[in-house]
N, C-alpha and C. Protein backbone atom coordinates (compact mmCIF):
# COMPACT_ATOMS: atom_id res chain seq x y z
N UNK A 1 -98.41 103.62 193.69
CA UNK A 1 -97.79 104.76 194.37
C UNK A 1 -98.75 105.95 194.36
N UNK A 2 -99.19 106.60 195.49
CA UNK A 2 -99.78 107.54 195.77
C UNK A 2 -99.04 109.10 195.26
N UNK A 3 -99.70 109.45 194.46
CA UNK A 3 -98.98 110.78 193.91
C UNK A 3 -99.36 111.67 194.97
N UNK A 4 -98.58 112.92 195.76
CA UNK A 4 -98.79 113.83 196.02
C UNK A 4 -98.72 115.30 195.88
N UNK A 5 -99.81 116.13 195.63
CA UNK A 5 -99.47 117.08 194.69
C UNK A 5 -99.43 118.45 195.83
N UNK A 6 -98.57 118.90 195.78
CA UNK A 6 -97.87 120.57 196.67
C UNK A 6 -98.37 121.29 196.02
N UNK A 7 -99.73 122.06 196.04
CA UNK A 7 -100.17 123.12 196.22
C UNK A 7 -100.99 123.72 197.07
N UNK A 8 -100.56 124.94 197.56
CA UNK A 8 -101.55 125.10 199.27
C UNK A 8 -102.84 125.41 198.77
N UNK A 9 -103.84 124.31 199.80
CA UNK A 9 -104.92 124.19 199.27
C UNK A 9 -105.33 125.53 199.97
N UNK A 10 -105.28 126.45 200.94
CA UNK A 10 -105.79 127.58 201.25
C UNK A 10 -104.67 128.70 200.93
N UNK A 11 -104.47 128.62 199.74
CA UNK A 11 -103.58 129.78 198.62
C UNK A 11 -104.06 130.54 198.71
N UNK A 12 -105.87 131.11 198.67
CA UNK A 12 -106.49 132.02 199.18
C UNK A 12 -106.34 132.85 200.13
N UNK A 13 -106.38 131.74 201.14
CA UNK A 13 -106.31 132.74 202.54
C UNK A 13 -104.79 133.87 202.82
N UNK A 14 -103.85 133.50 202.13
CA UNK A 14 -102.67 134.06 202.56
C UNK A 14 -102.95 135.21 201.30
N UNK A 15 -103.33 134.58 200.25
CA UNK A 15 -103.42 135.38 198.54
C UNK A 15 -104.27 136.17 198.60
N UNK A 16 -105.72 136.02 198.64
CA UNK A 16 -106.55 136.51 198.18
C UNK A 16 -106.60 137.54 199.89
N UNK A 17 -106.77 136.90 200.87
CA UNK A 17 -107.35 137.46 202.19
C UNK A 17 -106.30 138.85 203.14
N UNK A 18 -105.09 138.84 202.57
CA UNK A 18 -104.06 139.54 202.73
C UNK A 18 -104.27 140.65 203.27
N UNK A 19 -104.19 140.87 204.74
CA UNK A 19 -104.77 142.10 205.83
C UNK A 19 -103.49 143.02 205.20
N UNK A 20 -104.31 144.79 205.20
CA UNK A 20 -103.53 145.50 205.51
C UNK A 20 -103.58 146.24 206.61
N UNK A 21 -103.27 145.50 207.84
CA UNK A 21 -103.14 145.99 209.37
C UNK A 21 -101.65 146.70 209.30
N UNK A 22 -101.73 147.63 209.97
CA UNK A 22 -100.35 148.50 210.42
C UNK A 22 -98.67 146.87 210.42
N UNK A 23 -99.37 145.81 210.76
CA UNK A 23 -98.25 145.12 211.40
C UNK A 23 -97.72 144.34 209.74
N UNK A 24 -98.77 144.66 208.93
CA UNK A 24 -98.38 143.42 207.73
C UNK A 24 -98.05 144.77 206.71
N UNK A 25 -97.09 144.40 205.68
CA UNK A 25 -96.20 145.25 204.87
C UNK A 25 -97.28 146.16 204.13
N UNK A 26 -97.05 147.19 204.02
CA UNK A 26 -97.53 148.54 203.12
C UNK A 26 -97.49 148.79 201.79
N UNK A 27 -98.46 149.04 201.42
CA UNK A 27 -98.33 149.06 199.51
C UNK A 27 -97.26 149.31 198.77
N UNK A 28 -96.10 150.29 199.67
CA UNK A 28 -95.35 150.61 199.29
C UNK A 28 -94.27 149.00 199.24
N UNK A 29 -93.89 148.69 200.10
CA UNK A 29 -92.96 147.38 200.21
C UNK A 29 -93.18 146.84 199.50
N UNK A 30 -94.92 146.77 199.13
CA UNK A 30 -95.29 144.98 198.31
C UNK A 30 -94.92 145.71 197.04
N UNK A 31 -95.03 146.81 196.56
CA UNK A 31 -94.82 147.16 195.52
C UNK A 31 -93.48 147.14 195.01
N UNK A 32 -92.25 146.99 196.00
CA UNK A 32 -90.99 146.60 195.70
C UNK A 32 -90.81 145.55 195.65
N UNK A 33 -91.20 144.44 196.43
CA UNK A 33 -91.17 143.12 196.17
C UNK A 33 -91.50 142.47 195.12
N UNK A 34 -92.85 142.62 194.34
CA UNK A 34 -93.48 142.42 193.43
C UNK A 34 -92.55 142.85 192.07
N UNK A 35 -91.46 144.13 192.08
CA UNK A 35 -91.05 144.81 191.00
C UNK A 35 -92.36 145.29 190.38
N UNK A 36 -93.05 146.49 190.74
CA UNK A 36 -94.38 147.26 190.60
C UNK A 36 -93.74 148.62 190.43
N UNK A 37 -94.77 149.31 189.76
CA UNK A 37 -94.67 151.08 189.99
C UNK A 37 -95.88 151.73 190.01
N UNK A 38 -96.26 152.61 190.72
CA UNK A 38 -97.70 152.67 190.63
C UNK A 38 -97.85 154.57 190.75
N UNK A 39 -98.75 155.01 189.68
CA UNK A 39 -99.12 156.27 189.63
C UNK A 39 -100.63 156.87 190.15
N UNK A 40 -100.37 157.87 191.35
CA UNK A 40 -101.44 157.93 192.24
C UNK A 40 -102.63 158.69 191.08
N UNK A 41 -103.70 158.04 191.10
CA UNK A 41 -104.67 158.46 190.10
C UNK A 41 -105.27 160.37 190.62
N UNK A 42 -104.85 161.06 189.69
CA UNK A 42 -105.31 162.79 189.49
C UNK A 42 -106.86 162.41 189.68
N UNK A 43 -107.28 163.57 190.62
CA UNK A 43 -108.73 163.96 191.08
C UNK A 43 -109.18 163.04 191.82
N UNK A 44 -108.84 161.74 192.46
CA UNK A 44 -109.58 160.91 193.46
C UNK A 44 -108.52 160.82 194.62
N UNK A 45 -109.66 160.87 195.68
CA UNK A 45 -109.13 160.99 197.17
C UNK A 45 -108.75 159.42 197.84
N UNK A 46 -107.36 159.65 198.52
CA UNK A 46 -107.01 158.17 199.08
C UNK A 46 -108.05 158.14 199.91
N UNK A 47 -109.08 156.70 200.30
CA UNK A 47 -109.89 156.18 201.25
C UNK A 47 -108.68 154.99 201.73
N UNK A 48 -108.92 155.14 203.61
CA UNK A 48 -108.91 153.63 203.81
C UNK A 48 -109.89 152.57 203.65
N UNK A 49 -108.70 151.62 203.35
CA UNK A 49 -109.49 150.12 203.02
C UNK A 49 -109.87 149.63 204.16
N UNK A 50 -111.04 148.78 203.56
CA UNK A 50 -112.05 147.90 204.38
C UNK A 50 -111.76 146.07 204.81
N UNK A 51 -110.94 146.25 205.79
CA UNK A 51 -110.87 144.48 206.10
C UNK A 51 -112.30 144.20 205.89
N UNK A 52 -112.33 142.79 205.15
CA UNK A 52 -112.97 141.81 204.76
C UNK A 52 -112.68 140.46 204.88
N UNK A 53 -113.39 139.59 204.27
CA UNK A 53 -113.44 138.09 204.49
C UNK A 53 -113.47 137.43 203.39
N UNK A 54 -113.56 138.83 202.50
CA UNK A 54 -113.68 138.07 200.67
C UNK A 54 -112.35 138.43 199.88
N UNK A 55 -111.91 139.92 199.56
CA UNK A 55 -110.87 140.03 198.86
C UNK A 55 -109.94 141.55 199.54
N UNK A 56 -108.94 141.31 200.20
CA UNK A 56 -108.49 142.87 200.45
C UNK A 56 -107.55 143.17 199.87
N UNK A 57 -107.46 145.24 199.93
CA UNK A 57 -106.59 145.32 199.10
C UNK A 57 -106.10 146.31 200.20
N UNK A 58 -104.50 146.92 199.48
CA UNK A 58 -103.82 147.83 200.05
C UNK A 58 -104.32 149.13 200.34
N UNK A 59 -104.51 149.79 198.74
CA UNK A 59 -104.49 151.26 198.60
C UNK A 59 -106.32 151.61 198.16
N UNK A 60 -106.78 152.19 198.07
CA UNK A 60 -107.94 152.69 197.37
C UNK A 60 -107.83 154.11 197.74
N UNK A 61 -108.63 154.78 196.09
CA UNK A 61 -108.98 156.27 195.87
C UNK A 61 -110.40 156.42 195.45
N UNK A 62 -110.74 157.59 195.89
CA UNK A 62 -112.26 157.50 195.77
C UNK A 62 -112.62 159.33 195.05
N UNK A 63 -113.76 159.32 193.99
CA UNK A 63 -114.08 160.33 193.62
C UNK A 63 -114.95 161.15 194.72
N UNK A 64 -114.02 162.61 194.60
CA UNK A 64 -114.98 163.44 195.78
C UNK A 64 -116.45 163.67 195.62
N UNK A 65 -116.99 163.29 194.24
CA UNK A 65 -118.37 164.13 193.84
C UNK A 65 -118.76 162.67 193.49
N UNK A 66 -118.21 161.87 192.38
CA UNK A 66 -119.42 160.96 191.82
C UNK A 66 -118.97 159.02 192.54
N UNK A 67 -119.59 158.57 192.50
CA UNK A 67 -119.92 157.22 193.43
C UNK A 67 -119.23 156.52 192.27
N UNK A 68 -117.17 156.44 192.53
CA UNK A 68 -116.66 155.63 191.85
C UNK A 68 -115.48 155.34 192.78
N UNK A 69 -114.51 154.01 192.50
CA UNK A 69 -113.58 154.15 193.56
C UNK A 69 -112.87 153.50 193.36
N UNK A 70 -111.72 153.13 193.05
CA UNK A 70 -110.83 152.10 192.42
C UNK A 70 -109.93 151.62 193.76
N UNK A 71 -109.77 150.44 193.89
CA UNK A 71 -108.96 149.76 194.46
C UNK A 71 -107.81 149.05 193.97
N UNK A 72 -106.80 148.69 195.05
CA UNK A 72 -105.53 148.57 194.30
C UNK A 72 -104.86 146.88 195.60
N UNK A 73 -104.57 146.18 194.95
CA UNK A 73 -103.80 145.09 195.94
C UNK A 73 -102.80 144.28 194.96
N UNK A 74 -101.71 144.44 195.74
CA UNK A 74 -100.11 143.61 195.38
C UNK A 74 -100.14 141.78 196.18
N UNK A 75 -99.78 141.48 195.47
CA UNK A 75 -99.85 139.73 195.56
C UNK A 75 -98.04 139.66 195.45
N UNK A 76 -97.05 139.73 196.27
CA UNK A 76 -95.66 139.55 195.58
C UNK A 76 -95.20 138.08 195.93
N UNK A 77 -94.79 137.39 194.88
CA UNK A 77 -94.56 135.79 194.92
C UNK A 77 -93.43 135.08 196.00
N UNK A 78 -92.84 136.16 195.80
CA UNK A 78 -90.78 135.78 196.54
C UNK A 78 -91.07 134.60 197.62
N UNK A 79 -91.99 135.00 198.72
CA UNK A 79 -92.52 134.06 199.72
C UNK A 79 -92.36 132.45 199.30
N UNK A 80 -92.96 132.32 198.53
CA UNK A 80 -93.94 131.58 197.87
C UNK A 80 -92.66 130.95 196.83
N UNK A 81 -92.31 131.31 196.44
CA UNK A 81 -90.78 130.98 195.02
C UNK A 81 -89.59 130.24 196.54
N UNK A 82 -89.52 131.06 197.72
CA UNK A 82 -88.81 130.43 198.23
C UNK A 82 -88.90 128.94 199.11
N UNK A 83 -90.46 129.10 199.50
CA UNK A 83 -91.28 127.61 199.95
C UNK A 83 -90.87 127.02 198.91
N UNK A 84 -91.60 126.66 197.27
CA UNK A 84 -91.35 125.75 196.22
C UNK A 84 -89.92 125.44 196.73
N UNK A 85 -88.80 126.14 196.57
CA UNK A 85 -87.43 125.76 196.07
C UNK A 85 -87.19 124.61 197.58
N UNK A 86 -87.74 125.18 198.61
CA UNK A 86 -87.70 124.42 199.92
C UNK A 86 -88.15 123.27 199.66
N UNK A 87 -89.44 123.01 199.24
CA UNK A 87 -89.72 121.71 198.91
C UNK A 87 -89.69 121.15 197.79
N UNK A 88 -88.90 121.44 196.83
CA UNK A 88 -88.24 120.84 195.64
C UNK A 88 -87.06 119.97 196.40
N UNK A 89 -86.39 120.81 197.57
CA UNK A 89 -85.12 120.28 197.92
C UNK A 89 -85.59 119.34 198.58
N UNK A 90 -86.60 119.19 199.57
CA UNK A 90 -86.62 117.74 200.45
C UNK A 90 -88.29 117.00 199.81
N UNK A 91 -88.32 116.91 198.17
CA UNK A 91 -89.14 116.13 197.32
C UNK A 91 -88.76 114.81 197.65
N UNK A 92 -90.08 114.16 197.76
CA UNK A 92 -90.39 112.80 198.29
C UNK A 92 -91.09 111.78 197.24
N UNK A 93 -90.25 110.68 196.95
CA UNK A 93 -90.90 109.69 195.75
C UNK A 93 -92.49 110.13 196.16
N UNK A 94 -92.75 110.17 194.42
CA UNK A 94 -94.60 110.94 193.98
C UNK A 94 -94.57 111.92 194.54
N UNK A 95 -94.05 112.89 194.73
CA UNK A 95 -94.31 114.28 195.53
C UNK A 95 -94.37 115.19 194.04
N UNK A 96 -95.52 115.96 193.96
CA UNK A 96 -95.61 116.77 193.05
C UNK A 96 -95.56 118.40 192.66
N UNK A 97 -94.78 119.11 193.29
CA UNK A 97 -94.70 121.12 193.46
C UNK A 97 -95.07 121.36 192.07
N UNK A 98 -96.30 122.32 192.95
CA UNK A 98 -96.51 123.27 191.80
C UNK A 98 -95.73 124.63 191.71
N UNK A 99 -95.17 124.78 190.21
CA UNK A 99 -94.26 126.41 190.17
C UNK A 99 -95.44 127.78 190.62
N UNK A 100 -94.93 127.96 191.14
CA UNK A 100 -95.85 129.74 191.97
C UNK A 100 -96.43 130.30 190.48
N UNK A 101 -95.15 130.19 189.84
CA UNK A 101 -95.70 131.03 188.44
C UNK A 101 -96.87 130.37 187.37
N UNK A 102 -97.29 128.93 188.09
CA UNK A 102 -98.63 128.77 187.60
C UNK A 102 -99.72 128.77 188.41
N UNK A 103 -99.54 129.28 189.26
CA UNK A 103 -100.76 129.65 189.96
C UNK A 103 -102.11 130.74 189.55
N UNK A 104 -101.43 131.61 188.62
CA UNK A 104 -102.80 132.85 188.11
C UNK A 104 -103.56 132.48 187.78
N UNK A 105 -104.05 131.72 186.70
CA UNK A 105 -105.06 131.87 186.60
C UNK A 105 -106.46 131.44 187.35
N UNK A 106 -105.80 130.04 188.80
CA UNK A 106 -106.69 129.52 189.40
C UNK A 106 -106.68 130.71 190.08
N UNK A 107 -105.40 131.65 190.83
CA UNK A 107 -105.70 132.67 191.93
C UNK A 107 -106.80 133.76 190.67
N UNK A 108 -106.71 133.90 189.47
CA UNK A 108 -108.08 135.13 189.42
C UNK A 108 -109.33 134.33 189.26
N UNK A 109 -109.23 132.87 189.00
CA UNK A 109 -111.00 132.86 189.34
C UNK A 109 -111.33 132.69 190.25
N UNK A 110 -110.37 132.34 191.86
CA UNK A 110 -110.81 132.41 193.00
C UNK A 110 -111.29 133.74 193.82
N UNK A 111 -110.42 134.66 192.85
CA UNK A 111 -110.48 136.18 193.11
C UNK A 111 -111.90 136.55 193.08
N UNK A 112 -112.08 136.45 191.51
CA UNK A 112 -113.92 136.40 191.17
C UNK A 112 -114.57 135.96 191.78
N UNK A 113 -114.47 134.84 191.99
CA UNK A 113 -115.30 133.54 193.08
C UNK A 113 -115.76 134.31 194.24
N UNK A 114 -114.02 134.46 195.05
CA UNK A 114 -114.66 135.28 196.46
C UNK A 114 -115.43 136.46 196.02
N UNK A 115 -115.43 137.82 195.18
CA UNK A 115 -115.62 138.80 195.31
C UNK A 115 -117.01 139.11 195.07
N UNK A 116 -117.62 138.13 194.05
CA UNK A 116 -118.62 138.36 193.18
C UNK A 116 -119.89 136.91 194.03
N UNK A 117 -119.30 136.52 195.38
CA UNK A 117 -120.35 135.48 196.21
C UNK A 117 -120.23 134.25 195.21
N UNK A 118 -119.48 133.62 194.78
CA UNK A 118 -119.67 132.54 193.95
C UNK A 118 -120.10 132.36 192.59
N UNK A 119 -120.15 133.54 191.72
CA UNK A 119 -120.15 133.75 190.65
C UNK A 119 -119.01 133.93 189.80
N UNK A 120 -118.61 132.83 188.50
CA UNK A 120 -117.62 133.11 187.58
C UNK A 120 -117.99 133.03 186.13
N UNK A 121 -118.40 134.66 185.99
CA UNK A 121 -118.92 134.54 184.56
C UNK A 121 -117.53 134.76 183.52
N UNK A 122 -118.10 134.47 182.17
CA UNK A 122 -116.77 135.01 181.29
C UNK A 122 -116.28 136.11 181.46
N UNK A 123 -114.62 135.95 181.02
CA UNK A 123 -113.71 137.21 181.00
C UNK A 123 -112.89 137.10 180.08
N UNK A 124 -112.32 138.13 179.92
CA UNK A 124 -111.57 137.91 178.80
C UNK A 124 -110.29 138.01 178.95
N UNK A 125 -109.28 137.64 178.53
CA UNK A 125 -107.50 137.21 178.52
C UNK A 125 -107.12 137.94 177.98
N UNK A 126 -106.18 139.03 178.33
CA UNK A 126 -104.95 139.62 177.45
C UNK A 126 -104.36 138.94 176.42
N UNK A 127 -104.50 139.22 175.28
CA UNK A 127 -103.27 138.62 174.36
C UNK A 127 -101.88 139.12 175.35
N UNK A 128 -100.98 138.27 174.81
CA UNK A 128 -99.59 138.31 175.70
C UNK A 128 -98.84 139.17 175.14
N UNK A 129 -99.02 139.71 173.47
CA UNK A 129 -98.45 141.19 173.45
C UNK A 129 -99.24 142.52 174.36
N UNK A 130 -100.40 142.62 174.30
CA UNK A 130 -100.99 143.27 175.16
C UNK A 130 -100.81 143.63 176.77
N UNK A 131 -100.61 142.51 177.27
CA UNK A 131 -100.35 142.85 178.49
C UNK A 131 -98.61 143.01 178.82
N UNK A 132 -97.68 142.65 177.96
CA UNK A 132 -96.23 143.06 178.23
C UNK A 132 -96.07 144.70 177.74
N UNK A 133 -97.11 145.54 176.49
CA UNK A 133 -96.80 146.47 176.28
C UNK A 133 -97.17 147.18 177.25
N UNK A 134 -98.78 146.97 177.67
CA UNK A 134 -99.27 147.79 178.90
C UNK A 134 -99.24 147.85 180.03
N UNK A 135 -98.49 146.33 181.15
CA UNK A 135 -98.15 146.47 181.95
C UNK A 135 -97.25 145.59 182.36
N UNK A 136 -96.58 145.34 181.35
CA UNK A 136 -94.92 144.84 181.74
C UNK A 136 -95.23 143.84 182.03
N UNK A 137 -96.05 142.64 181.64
CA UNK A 137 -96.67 141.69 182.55
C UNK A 137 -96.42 140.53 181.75
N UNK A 138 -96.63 139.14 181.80
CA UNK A 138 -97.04 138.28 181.37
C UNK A 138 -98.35 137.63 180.94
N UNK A 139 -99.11 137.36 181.89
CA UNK A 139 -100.43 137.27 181.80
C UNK A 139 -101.46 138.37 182.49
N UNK A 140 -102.58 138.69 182.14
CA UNK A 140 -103.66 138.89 182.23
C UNK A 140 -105.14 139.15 181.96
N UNK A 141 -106.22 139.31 182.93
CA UNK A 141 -107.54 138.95 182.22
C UNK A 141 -108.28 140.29 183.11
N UNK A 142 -109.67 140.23 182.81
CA UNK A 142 -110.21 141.33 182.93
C UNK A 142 -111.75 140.93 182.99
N UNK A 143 -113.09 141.09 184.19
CA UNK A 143 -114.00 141.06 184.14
C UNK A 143 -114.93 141.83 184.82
N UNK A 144 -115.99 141.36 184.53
CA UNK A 144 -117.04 142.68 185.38
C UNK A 144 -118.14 141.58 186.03
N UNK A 145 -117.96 141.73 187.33
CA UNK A 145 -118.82 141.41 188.14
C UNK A 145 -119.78 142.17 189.23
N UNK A 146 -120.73 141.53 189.36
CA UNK A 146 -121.63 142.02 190.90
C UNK A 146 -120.95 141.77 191.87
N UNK A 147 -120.41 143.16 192.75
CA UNK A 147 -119.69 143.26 194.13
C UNK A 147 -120.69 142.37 195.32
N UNK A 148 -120.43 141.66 195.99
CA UNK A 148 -121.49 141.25 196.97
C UNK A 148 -120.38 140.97 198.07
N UNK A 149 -121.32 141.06 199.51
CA UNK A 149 -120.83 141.07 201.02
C UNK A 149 -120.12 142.19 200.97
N UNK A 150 -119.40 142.17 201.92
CA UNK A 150 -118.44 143.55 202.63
C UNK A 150 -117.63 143.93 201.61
N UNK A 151 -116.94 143.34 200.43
CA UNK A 151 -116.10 144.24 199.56
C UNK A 151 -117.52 144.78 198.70
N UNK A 152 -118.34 144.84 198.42
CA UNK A 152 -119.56 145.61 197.48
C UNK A 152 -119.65 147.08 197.83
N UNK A 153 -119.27 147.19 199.41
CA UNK A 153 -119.32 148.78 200.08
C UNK A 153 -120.26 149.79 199.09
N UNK A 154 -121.56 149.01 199.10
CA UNK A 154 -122.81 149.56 198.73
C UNK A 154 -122.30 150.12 197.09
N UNK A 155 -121.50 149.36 196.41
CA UNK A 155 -121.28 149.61 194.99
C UNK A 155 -122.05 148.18 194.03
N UNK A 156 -122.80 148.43 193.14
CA UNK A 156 -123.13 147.69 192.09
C UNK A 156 -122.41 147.02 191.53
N UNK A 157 -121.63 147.38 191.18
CA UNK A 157 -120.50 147.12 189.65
C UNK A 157 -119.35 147.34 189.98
N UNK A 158 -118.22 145.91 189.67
CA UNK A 158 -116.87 146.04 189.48
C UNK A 158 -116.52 145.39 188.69
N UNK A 159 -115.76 146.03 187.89
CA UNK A 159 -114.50 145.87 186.86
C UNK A 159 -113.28 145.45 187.28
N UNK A 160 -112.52 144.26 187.42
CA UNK A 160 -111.57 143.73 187.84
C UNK A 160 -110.59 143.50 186.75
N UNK A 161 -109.23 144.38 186.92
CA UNK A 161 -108.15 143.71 186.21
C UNK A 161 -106.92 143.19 186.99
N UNK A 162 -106.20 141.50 186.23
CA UNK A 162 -105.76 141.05 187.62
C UNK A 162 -104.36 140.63 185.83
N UNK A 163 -103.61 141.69 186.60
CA UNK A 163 -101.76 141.48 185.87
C UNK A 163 -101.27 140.44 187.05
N UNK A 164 -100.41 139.54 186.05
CA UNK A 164 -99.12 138.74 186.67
C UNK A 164 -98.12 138.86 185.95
N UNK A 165 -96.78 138.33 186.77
CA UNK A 165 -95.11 138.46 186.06
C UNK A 165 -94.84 137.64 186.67
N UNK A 166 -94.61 136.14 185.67
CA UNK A 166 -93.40 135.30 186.23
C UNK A 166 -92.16 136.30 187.08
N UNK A 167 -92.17 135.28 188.65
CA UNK A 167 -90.78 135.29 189.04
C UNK A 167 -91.32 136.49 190.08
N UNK A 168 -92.01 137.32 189.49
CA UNK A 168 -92.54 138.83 190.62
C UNK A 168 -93.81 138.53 191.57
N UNK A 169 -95.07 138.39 190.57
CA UNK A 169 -96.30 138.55 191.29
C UNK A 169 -97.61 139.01 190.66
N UNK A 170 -98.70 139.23 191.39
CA UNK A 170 -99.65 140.01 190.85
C UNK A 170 -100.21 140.86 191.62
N UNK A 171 -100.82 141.64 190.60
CA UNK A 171 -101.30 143.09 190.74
C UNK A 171 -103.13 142.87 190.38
N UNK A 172 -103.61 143.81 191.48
CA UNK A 172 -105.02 143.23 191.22
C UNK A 172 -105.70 145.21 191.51
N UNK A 173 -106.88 145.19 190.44
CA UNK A 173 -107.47 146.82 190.28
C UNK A 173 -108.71 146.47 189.96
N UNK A 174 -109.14 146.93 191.26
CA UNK A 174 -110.92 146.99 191.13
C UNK A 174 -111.35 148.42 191.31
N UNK A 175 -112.04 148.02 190.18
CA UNK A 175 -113.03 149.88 189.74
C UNK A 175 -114.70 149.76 190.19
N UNK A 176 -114.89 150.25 191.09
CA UNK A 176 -116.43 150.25 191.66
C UNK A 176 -117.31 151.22 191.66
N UNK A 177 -118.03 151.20 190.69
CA UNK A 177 -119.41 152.26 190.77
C UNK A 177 -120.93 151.78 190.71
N UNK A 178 -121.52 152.21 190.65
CA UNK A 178 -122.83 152.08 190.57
C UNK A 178 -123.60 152.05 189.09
N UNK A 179 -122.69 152.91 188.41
CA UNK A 179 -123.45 153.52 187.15
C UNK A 179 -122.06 152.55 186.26
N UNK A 180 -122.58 151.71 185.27
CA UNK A 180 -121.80 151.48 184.20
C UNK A 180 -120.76 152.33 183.29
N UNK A 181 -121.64 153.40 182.71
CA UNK A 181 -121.20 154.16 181.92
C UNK A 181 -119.84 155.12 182.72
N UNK A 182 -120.26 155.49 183.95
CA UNK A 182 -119.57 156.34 184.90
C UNK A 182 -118.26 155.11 185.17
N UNK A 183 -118.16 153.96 185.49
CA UNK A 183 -117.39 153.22 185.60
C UNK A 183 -116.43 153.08 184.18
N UNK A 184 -116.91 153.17 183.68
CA UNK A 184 -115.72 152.82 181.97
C UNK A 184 -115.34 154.37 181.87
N UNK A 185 -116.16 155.16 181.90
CA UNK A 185 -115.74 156.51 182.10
C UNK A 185 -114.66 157.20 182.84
N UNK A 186 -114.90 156.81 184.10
CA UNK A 186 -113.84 156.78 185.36
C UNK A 186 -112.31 156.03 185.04
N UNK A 187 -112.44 155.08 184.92
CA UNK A 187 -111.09 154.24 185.00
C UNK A 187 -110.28 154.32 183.26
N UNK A 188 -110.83 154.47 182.36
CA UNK A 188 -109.90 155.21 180.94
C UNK A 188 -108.48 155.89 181.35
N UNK A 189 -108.89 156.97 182.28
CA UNK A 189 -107.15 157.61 182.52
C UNK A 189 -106.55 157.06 183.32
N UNK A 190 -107.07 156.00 184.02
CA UNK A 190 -106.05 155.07 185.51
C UNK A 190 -105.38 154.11 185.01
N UNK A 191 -105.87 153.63 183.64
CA UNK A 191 -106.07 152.65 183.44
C UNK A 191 -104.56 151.63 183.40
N UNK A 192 -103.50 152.74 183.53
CA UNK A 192 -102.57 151.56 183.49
C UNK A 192 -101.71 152.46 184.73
N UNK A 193 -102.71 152.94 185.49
CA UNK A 193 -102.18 153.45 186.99
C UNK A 193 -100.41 152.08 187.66
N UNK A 194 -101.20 150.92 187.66
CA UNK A 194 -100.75 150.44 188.37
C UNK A 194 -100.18 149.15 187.60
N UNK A 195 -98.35 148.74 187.25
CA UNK A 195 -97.60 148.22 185.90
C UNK A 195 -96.78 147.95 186.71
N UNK A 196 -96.12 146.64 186.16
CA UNK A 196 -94.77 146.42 186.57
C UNK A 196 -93.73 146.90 185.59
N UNK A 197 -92.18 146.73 186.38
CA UNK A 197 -91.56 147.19 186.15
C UNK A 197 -90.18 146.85 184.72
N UNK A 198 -89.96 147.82 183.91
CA UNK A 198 -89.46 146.67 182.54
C UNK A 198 -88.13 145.95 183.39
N UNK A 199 -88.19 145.24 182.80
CA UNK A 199 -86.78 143.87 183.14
C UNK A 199 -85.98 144.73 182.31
């Protein structure tokens, strides 16, 4: 018997590639969907975002004086929780669904993957008290990669942190500068800008 296993093999394209054109939902919505709350970061200016082909996001703010810029994108599952339950119901001898809520950790190294041109160096994992105190979350991880192609927008260095919540979604925050030090510098007071919401 041929096992078949239900997971969309281009999870990316809907996940990771997620236009924010006027016609597809607004940071604000995904941020209700998701169960999110998000605090607009003091002293950086909203920029619009840059459609791409590697990773997009909703919201980004940018420093008026020094070359730093944090980006912000909502991933909310509901979609995705309601497909599974669809095809749980018309499951076919060897048919195999994967739960949405294990999808993170392949969606953040694909995240990396796209963002960083095919590079997945080490990162490191939230302990799971850590990320429920700081952002209401279940899982998450955290790395620093080389920006390359159209999301790099002539920045060196990004710092990626990517929160999930069974049942909600994920939350993805890229910090982009040039200068290292200016980057860890920069993102300290944002740093838990963007949290879900307590149950």
């Amino acid at each position: 018997m041929v096992r078949v296993l239900r997971i969309p093999l281009l999870l990316c394209c809907w996940w990771l590639f997620f236009s924010a054109s006027p016609q597809e939902p607004t940071f604000e919505s995904l941020m209700k969907r998701a169960g999110m709350v998000f605090t607009p970061p003091d002293g950086l200016k909203p920029v619009s975002p840059i459609a791409n082909d590697q990773m997009n996001w909703e919201a980004a703010y940018r420093h008026p004086r020094k070359k730093f810029e944090v980006r912000y994108a909502i991933r909310p599952m509901d979609h995705q929780l309601e497909e599974y339950e669809t095809a749980e119901q018309n499951k076919k001898e060897g048919d195999v669904n994967i739960h949405p809520n294990k999808w993170f950790r392949q969606v953040f190294e694909m995240t990396v993957l796209n963002v960083s041109g095919g590079q997945l160096p080490d990162y490191a994992i939230f302990s799971s008290d850590a990320v429920k105190k700081e952002f209401n979350g279940d899982w998450g991880a955290t790395v620093t990669i080389p920006p390359k192609g159209d999301f790099a927008g002539g920045y060196k260095f990004c710092l990626f942190v990517f929160i999930h919540k069974d049942d909600k979604g994920d939350g993805y925050v890229f910090y982009m500068a040039d200068d290292k030090d200016l980057l860890l510098e920069s993102m300290k007071p944002i740093f838990h800008s963007l949290k879900f919401l307590m149950d």
